[in-house]
PDB file of N, CA and C in Angstrom:
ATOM      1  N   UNK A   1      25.271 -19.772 -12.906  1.00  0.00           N
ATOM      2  CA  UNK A   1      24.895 -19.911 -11.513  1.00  0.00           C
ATOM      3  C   UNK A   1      24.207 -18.628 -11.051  1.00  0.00           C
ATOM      4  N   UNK A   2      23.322 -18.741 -10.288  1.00  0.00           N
ATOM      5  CA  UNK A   2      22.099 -17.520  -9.722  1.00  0.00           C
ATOM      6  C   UNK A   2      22.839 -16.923  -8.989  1.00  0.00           C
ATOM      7  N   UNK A   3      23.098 -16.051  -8.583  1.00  0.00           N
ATOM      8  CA  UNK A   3      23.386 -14.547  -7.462  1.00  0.00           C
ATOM      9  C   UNK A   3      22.267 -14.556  -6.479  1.00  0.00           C
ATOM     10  N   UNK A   4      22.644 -14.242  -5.309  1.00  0.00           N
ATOM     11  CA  UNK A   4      22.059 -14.222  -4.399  1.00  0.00           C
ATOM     12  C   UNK A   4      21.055 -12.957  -4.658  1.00  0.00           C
ATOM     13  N   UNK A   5      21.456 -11.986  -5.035  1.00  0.00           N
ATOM     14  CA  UNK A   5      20.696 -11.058  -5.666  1.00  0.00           C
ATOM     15  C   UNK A   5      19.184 -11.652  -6.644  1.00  0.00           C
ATOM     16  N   UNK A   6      19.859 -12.421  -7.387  1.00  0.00           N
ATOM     17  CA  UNK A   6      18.807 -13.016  -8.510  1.00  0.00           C
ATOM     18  C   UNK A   6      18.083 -14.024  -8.026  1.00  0.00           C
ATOM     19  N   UNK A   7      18.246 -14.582  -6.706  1.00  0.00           N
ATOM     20  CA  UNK A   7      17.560 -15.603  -6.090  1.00  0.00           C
ATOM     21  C   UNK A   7      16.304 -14.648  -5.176  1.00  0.00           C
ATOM     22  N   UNK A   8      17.123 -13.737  -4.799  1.00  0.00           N
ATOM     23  CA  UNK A   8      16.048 -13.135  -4.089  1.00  0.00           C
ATOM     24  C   UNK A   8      14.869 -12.344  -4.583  1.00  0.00           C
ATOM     25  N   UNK A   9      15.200 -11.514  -5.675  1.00  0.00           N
ATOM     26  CA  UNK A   9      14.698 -11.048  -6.535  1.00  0.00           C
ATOM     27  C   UNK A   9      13.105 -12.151  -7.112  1.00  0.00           C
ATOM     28  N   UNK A  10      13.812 -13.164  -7.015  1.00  0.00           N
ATOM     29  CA  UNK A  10      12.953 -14.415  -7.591  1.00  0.00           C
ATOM     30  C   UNK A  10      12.052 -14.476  -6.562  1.00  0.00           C
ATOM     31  N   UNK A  11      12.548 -14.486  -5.404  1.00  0.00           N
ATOM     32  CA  UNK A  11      11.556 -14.809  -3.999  1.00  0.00           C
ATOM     33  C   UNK A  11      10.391 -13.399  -4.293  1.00  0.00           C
ATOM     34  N   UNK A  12      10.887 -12.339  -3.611  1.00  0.00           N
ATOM     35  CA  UNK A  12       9.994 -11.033  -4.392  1.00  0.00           C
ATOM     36  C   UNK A  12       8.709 -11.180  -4.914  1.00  0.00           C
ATOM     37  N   UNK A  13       9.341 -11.471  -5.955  1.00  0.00           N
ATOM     38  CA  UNK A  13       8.314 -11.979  -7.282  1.00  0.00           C
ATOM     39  C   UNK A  13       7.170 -12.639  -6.983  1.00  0.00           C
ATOM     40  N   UNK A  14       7.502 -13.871  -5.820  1.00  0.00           N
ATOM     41  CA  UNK A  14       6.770 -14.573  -5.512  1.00  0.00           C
ATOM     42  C   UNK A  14       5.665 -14.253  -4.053  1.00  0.00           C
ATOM     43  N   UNK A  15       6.332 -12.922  -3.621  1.00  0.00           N
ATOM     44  CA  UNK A  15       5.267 -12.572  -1.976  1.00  0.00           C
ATOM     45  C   UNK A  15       4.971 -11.246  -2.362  1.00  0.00           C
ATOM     46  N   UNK A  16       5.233 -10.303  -3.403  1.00  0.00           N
ATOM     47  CA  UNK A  16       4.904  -8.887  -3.238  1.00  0.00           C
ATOM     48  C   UNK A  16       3.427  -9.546  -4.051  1.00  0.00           C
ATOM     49  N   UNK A  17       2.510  -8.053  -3.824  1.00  0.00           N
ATOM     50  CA  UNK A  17       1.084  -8.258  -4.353  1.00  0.00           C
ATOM     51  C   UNK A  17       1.563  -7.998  -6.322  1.00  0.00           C
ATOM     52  N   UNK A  18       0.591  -8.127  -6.678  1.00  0.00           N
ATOM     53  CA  UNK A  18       0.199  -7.888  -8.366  1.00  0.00           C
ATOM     54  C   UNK A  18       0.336  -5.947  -8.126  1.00  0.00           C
ATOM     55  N   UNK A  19       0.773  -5.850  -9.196  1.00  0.00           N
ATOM     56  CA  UNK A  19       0.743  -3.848  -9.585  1.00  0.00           C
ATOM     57  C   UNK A  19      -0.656  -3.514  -9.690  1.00  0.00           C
ATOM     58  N   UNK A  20      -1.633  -4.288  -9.506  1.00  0.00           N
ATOM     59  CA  UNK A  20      -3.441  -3.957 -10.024  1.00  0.00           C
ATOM     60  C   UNK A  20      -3.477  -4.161  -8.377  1.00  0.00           C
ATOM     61  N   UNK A  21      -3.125  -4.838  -7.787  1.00  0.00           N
ATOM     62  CA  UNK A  21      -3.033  -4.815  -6.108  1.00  0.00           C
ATOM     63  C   UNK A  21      -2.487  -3.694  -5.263  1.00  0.00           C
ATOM     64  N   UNK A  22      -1.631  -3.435  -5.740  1.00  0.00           N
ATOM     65  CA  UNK A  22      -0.993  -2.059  -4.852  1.00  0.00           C
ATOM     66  C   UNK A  22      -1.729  -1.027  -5.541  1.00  0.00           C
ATOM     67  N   UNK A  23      -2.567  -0.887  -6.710  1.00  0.00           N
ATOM     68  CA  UNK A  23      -3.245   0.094  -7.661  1.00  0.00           C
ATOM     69  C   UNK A  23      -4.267   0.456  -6.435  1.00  0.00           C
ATOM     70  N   UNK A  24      -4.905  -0.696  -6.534  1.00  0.00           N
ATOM     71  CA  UNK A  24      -6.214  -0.470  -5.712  1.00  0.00           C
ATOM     72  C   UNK A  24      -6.136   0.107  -4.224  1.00  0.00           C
ATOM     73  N   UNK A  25      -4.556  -0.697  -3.547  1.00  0.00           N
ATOM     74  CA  UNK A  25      -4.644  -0.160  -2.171  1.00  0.00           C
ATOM     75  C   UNK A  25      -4.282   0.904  -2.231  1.00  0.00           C
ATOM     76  N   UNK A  26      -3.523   1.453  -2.858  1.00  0.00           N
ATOM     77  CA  UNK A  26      -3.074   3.309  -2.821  1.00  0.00           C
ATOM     78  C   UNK A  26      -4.230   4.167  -3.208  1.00  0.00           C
ATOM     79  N   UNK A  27      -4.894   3.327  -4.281  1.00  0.00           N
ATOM     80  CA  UNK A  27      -6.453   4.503  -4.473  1.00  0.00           C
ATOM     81  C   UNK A  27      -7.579   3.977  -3.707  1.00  0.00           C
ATOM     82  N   UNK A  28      -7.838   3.326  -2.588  1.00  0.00           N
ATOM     83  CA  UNK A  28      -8.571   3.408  -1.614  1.00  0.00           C
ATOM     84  C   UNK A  28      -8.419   3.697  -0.368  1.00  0.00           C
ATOM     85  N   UNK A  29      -7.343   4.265   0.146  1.00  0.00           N
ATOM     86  CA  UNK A  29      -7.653   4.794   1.190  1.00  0.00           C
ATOM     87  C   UNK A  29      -8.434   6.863   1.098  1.00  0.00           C
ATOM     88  N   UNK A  30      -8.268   7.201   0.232  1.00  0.00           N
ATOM     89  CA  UNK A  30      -8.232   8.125   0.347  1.00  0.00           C
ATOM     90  C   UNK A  30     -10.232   8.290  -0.127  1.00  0.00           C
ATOM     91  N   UNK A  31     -11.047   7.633  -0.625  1.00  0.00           N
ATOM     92  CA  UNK A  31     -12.317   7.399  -0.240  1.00  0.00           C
ATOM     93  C   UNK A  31     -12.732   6.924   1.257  1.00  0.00           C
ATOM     94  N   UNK A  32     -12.079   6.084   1.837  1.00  0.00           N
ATOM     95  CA  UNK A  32     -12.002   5.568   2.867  1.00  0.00           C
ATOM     96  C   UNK A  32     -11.898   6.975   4.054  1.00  0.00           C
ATOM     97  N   UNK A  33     -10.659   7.686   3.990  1.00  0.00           N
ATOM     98  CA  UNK A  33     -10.588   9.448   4.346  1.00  0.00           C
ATOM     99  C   UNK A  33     -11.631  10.036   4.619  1.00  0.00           C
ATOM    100  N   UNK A  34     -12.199  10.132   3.189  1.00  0.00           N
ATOM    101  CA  UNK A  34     -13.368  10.858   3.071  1.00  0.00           C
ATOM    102  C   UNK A  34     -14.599  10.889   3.486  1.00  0.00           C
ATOM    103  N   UNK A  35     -14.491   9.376   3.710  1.00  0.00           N
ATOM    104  CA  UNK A  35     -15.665   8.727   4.145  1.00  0.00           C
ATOM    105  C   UNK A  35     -16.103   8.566   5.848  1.00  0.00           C
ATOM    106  N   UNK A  36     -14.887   8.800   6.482  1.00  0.00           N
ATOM    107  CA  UNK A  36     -14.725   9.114   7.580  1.00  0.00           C
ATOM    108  C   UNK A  36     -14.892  10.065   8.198  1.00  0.00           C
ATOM    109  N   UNK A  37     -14.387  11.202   8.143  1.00  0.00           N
ATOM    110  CA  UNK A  37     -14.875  12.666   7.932  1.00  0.00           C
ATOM    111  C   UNK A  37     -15.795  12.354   8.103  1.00  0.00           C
ATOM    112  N   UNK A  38     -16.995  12.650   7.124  1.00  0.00           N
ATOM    113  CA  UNK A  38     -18.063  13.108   6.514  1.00  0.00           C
ATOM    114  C   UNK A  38     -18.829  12.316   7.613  1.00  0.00           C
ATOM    115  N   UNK A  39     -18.408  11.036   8.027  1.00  0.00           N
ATOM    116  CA  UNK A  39     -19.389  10.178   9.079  1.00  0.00           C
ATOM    117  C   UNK A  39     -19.973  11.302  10.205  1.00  0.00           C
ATOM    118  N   UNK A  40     -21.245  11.159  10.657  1.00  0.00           N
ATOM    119  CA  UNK A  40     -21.732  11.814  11.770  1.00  0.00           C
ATOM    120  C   UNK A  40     -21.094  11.161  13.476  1.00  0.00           C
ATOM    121  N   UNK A  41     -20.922  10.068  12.895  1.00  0.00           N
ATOM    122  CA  UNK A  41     -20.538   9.499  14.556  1.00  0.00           C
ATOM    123  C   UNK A  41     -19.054   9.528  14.595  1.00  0.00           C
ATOM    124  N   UNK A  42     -18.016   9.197  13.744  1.00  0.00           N
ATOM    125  CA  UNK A  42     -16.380   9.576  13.871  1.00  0.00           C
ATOM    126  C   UNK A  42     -16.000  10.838  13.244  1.00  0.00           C
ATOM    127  N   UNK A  43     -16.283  11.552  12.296  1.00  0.00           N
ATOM    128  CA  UNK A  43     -15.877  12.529  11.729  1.00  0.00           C
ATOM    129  C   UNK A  43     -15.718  13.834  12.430  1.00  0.00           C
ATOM    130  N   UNK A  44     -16.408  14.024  14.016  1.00  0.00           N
ATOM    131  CA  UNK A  44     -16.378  14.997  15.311  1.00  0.00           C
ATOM    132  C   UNK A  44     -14.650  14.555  15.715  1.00  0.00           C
ATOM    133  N   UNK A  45     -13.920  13.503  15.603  1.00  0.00           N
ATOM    134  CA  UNK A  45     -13.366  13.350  16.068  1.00  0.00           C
ATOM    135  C   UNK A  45     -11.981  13.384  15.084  1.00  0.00           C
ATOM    136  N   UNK A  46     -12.264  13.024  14.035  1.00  0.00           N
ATOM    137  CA  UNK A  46     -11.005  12.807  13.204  1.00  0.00           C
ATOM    138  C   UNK A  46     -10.325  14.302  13.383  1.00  0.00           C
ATOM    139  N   UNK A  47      -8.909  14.348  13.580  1.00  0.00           N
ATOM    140  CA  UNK A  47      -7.898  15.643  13.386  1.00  0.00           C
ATOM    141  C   UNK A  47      -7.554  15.754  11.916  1.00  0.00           C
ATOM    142  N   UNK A  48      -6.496  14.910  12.096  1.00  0.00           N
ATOM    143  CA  UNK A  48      -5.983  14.012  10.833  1.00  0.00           C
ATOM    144  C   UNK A  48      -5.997  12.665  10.512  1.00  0.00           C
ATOM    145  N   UNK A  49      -5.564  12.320   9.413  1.00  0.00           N
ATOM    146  CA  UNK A  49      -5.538  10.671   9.065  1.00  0.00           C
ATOM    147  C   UNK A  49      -4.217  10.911   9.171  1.00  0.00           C
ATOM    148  N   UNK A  50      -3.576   9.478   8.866  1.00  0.00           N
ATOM    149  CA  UNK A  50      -2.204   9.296   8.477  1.00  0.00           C
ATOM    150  C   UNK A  50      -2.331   8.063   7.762  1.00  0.00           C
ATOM    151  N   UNK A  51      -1.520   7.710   6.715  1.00  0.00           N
ATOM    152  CA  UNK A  51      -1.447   6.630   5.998  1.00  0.00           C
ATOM    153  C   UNK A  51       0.096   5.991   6.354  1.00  0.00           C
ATOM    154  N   UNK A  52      -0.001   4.912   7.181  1.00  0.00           N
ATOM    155  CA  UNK A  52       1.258   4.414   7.160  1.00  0.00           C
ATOM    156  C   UNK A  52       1.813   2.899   6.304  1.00  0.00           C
ATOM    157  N   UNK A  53       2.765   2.436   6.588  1.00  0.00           N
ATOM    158  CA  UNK A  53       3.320   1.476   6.197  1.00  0.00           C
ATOM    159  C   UNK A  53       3.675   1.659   5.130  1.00  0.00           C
ATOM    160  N   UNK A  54       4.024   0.460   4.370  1.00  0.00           N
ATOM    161  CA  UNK A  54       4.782   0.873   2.502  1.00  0.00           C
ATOM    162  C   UNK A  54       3.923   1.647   1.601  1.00  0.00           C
ATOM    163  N   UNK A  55       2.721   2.150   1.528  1.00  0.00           N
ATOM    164  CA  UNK A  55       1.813   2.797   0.902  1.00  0.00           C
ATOM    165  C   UNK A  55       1.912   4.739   1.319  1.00  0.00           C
ATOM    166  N   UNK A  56       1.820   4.643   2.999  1.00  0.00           N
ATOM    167  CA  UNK A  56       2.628   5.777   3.306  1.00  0.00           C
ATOM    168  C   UNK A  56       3.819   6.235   3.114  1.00  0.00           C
ATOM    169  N   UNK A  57       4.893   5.292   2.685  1.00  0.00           N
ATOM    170  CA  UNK A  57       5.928   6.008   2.980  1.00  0.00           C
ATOM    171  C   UNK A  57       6.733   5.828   1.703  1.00  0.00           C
ATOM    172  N   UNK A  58       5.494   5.333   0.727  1.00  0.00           N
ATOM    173  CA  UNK A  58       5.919   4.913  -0.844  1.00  0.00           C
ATOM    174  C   UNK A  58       6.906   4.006  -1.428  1.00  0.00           C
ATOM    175  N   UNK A  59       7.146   3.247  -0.274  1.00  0.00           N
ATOM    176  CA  UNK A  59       7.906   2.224  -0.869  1.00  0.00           C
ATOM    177  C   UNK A  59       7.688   1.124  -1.086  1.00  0.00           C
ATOM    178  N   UNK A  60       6.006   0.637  -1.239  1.00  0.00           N
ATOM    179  CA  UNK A  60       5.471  -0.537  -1.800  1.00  0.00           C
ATOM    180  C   UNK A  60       6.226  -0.694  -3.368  1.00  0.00           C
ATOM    181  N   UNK A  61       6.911  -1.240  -3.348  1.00  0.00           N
ATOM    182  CA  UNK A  61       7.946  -1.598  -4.690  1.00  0.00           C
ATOM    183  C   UNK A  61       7.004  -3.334  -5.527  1.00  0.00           C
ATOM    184  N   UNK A  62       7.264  -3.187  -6.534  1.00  0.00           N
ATOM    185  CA  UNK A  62       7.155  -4.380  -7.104  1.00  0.00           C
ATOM    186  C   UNK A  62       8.504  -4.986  -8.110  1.00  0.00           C
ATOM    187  N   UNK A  63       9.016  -6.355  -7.576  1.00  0.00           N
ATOM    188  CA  UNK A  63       9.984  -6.790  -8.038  1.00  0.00           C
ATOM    189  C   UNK A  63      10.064  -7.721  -9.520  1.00  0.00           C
ATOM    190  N   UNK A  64       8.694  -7.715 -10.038  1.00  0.00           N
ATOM    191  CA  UNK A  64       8.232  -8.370 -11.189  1.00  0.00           C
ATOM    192  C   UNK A  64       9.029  -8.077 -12.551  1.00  0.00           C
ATOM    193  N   UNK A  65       9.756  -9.505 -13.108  1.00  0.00           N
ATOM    194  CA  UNK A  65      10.522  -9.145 -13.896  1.00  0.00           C
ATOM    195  C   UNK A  65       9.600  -9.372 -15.467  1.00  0.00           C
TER     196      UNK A  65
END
């Protein structure tokens, strides 16, 4: 019989992105950064960036067994 643990785990599996998915979103923001800056019309304005959500705060996890 499944564990509620192992059921969920299963769900996971089924809504987190692919590891080639979270690849790409963690190595594009930081062109994206750069690219901002460097702009003539927003880059007067940028202080800092901040990267938030599970990518900021590194806990985009993948549950793939």
């Amino acid at each position: 019989m499944a564990t509620l643990d192992d059921l969920f785990t299963k769900y996971l599996c089924h809504i987190e992105p692919s590891e080639e998915a979270v690849k790409r979103a963690v190595d594009a923001h930081e062109p994206l950064r750069e690219d901002l800056k460097k702009d003539s019309s927003f880059g007067p304005f940028i202080v800092r960036t901040l990267l938030s959500g599970s990518y900021g705060r590194n806990t985009a996890t993948l549950a793939h067994m």
